[in-house]
C-alpha atoms as a PDB file:
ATOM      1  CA  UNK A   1       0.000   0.000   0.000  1.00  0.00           C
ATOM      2  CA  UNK A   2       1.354   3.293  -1.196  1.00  0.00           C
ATOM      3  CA  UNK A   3       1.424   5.713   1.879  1.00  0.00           C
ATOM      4  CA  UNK A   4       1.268   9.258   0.795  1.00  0.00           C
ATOM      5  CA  UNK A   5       1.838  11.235   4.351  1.00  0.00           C
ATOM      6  CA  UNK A   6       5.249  10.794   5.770  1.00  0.00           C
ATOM      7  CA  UNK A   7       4.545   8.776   8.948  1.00  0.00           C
ATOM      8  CA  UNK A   8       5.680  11.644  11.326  1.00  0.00           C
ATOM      9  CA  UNK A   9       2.391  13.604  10.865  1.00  0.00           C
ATOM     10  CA  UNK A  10      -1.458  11.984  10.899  1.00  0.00           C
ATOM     11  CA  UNK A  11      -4.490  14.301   9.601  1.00  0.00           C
ATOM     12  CA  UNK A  12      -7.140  16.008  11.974  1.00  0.00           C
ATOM     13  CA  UNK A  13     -10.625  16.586  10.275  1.00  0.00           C
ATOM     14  CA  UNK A  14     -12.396  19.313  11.634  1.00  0.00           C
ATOM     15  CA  UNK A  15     -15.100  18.981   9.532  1.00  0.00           C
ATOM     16  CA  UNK A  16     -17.429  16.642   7.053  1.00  0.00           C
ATOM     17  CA  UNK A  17     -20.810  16.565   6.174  1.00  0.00           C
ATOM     18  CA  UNK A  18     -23.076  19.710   7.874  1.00  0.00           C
ATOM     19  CA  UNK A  19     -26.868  19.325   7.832  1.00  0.00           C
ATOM     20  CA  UNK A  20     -28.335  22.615   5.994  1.00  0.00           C
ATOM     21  CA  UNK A  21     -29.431  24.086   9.705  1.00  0.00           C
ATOM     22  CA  UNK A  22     -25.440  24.073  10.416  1.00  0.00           C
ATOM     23  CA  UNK A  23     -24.550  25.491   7.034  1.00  0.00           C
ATOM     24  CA  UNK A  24     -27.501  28.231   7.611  1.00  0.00           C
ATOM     25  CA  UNK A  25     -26.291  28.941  11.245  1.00  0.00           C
ATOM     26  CA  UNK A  26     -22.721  29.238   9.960  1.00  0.00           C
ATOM     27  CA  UNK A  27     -23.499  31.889   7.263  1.00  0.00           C
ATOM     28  CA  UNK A  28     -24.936  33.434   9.078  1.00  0.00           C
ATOM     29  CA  UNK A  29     -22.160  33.718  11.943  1.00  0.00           C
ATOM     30  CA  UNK A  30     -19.871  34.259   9.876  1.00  0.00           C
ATOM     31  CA  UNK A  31     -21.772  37.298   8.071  1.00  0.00           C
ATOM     32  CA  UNK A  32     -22.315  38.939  11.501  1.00  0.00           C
ATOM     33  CA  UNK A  33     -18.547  38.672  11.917  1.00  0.00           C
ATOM     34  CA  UNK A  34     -17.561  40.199   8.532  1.00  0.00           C
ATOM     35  CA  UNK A  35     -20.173  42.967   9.151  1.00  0.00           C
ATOM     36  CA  UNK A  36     -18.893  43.751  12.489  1.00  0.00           C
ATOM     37  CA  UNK A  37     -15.232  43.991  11.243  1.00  0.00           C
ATOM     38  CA  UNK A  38     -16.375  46.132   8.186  1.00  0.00           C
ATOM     39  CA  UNK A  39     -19.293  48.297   9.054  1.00  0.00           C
ATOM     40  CA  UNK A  40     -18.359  50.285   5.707  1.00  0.00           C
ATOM     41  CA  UNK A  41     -19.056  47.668   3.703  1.00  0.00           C
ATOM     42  CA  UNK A  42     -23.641  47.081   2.450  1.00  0.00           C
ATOM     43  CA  UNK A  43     -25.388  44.288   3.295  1.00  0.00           C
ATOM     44  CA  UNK A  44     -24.821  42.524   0.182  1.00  0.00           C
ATOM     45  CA  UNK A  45     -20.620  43.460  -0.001  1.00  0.00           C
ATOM     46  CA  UNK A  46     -21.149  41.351   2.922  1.00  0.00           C
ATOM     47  CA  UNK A  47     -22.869  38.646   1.423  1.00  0.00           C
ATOM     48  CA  UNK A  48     -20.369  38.159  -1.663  1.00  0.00           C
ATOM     49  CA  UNK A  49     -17.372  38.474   1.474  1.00  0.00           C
ATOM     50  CA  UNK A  50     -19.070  35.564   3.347  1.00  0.00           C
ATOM     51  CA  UNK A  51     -19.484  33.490   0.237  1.00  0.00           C
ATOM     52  CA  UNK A  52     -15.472  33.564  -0.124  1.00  0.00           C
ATOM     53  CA  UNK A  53     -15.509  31.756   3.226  1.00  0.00           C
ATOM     54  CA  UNK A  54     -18.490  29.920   3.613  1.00  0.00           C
ATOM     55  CA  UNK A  55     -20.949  28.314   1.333  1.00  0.00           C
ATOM     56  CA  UNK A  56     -24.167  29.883   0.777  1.00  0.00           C
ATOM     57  CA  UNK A  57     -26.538  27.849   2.137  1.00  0.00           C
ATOM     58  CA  UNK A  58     -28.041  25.994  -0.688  1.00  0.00           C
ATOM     59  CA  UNK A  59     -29.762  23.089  -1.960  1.00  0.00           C
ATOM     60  CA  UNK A  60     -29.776  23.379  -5.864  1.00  0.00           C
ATOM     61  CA  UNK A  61     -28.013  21.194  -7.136  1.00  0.00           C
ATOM     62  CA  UNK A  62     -26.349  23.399  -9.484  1.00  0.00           C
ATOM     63  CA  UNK A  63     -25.125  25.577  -6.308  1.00  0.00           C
ATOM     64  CA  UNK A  64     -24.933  23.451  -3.757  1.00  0.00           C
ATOM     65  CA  UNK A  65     -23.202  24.083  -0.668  1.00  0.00           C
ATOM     66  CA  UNK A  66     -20.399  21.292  -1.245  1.00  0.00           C
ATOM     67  CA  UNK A  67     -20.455  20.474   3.101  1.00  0.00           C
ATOM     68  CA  UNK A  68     -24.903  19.199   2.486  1.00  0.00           C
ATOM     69  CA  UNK A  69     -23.486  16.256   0.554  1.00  0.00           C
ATOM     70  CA  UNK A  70     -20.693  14.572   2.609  1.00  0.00           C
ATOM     71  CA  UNK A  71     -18.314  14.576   0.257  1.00  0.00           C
ATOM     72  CA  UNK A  72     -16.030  18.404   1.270  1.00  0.00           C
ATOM     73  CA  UNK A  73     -13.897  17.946   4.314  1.00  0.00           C
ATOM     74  CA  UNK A  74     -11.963  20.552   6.313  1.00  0.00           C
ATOM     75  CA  UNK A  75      -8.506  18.904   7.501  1.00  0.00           C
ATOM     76  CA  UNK A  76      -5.097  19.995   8.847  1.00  0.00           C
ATOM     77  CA  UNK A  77      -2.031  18.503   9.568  1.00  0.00           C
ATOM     78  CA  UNK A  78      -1.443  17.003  13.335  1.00  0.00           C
ATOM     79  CA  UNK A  79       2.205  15.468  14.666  1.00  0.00           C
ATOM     80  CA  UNK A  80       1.576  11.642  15.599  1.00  0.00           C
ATOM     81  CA  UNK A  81      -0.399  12.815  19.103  1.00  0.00           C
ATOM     82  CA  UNK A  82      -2.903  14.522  17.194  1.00  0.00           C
ATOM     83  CA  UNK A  83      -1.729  18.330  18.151  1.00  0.00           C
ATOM     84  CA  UNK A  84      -2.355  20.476  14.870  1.00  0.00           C
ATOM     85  CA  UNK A  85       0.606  21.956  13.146  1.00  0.00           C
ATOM     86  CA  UNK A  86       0.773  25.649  12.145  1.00  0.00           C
ATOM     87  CA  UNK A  87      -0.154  25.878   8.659  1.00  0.00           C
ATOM     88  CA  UNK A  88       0.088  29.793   9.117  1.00  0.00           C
ATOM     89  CA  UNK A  89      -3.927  30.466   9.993  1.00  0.00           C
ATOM     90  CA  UNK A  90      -6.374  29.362  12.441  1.00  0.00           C
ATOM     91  CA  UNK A  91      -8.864  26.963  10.497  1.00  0.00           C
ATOM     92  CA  UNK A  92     -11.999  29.123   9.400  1.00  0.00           C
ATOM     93  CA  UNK A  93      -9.712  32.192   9.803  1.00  0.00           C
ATOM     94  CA  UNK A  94     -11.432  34.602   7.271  1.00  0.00           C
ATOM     95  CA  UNK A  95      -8.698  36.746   5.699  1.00  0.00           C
ATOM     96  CA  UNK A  96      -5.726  36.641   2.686  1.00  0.00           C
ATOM     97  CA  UNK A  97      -3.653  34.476   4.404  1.00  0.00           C
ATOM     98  CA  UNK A  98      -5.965  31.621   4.476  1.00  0.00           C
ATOM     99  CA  UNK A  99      -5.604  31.000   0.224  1.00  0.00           C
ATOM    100  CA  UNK A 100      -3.828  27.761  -0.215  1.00  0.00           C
ATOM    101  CA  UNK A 101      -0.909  29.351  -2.298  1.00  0.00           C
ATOM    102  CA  UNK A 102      -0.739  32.509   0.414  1.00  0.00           C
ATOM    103  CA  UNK A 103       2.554  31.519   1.741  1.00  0.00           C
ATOM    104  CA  UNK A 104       4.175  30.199  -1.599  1.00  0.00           C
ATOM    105  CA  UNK A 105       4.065  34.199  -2.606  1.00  0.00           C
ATOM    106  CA  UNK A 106       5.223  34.925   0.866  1.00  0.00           C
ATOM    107  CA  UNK A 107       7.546  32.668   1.751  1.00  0.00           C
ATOM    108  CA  UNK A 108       9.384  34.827   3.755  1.00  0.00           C
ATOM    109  CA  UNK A 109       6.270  35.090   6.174  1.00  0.00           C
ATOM    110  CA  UNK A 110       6.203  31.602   7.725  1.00  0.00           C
ATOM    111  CA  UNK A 111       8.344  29.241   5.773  1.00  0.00           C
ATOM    112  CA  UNK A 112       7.399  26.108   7.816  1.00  0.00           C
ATOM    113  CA  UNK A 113       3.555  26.864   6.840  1.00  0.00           C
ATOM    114  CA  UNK A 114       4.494  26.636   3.583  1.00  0.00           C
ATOM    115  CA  UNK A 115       6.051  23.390   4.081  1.00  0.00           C
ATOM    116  CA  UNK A 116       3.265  21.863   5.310  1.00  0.00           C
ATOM    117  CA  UNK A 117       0.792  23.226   3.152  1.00  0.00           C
ATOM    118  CA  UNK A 118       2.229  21.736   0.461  1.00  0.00           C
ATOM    119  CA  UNK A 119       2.395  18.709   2.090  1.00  0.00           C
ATOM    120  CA  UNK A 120      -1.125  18.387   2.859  1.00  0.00           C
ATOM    121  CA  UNK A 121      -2.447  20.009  -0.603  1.00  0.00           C
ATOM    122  CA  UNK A 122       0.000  17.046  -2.109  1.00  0.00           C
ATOM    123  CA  UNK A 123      -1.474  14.619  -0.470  1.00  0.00           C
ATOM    124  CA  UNK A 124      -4.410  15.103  -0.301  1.00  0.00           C
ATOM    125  CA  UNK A 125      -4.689  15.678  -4.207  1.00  0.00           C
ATOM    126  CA  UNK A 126      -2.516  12.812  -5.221  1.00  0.00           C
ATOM    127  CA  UNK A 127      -5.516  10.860  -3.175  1.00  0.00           C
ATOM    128  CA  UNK A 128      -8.164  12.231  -5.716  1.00  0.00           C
ATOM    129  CA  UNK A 129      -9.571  15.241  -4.017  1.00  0.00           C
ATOM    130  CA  UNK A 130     -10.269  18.821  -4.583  1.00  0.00           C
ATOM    131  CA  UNK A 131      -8.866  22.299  -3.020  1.00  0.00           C
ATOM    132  CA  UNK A 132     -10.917  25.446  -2.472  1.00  0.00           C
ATOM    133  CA  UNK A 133      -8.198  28.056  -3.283  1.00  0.00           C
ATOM    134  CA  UNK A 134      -9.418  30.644  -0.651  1.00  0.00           C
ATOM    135  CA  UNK A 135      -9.374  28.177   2.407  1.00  0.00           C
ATOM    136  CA  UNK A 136      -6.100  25.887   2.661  1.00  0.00           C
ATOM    137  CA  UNK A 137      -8.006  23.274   4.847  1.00  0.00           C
ATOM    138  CA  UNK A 138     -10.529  22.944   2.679  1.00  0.00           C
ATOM    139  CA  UNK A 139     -11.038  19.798   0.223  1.00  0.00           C
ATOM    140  CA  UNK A 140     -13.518  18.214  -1.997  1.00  0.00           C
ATOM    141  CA  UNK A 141     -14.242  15.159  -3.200  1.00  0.00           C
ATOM    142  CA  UNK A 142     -16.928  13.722  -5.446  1.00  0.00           C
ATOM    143  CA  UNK A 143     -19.245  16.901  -4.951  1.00  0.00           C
ATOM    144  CA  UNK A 144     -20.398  19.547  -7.435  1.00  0.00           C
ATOM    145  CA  UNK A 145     -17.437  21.679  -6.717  1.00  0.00           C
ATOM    146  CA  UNK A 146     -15.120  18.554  -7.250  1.00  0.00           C
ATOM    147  CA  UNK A 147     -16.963  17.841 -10.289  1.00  0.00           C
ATOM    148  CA  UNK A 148     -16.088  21.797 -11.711  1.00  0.00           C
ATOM    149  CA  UNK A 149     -12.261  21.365 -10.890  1.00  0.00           C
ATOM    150  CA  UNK A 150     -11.777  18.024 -12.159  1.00  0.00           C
ATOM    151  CA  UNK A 151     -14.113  18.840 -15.116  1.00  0.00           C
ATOM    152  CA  UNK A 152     -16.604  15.686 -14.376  1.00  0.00           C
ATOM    153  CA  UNK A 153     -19.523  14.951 -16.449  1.00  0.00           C
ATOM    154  CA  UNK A 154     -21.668  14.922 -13.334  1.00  0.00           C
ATOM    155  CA  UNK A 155     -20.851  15.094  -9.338  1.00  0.00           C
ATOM    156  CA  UNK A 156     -21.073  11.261  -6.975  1.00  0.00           C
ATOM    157  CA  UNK A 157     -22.892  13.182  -4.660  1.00  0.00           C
ATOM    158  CA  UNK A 158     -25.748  15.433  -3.955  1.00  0.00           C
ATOM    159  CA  UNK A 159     -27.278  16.281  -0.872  1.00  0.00           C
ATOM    160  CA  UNK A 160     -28.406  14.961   2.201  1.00  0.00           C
ATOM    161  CA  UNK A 161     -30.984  16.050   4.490  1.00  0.00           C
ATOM    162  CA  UNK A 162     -31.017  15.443   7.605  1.00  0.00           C
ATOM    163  CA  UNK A 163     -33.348  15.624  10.298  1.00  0.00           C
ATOM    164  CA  UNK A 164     -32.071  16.813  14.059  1.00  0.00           C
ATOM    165  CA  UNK A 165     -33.007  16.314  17.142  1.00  0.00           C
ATOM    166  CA  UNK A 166     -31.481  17.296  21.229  1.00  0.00           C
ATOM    167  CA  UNK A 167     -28.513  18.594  18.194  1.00  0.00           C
ATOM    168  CA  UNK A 168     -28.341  14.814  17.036  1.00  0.00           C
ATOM    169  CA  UNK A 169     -29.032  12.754  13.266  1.00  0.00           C
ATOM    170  CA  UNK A 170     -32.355  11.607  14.074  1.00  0.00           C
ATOM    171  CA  UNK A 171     -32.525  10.608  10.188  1.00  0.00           C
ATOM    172  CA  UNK A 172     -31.271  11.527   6.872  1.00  0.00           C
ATOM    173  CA  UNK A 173     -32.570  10.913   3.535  1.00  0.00           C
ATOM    174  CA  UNK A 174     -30.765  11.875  -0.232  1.00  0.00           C
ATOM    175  CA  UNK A 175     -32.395  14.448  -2.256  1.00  0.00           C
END
């Protein structure tokens, strides 16, 4: 078996599949934190910012939000106890230096970053999937946005409702 991540580091998801309350809650977070950062900026200059970050929260399939299907995944690097490595950003940090490629125009910034950003946009695209450009921890695979990149006829996955209960999966059903 071919073993793409040197054994010295393991991978920490942070995040898989989000039900569409999550990726409405989220949005919507993450809009009231733009908006208080940038009070200059209109209601919908903050709706194009948030999109950079986070998915609108969607269920067409043409636009859908690529976390409702299972199949995007926000990941880092970890040593072999599981602590996460500095890839230069905090995950779900929204600014500049959170694009993939930030640090490979900047190397002067945080060399090491760079390093393992690499190392973890290498691997994890040698294994098949996907990166969102804006968010280095971000990766798809086998959803609309994977589909785009890799310039599929059509995407493995669509979404997946799910219904919640006390904040668990009570059930979930494919649309």
């Amino acid at each position: 078996m071919l073993t793409l991540l040197p054994q010295e580091y393991c991978l920490l998801l942070y995040d898989g599949y989000r039900p569409f309350q999550v990726q409405q809650h989220l949005f919507s977070h993450f809009s009231q934190q733009l908006a208080k950062r940038m009070p200059q900026l209109t209601s919908q200059e903050i709706v194009q910012a948030t999109k950079k970050y986070v998915a609108f929260p969607s269920k067409d399939a043409a636009h859908l939000a690529p976390h409702l299907t299972g199949g995007a995944i926000d990941i880092t690097l970890a040593d072999v106890h599981g602590k996460a490595l500095d890839l230069g950003t905090a995950f779900d940090e929204m600014n500049e230096k959170s694009a993939t490629r930030y640090f490979e125009q900047h190397t002067h910034e945080n060399p090491l970053a760079c390093q393992y950003r690499r190392l973890l946009y290498n691997c994890m695209t040698l294994a098949g999937f996907t990166n969102y450009a804006e968010e280095w921890w971000h990766y798809d695979y086998g959803n609309v946005a994977w589909a785009r990149r890799v310039q599929a006829q059509a995407a493995h996955y669509g979404a997946v409702h799910a219904t919640i209960q006390n904040h668990h999966v009570k059930e979930f059903r494919f649309l």
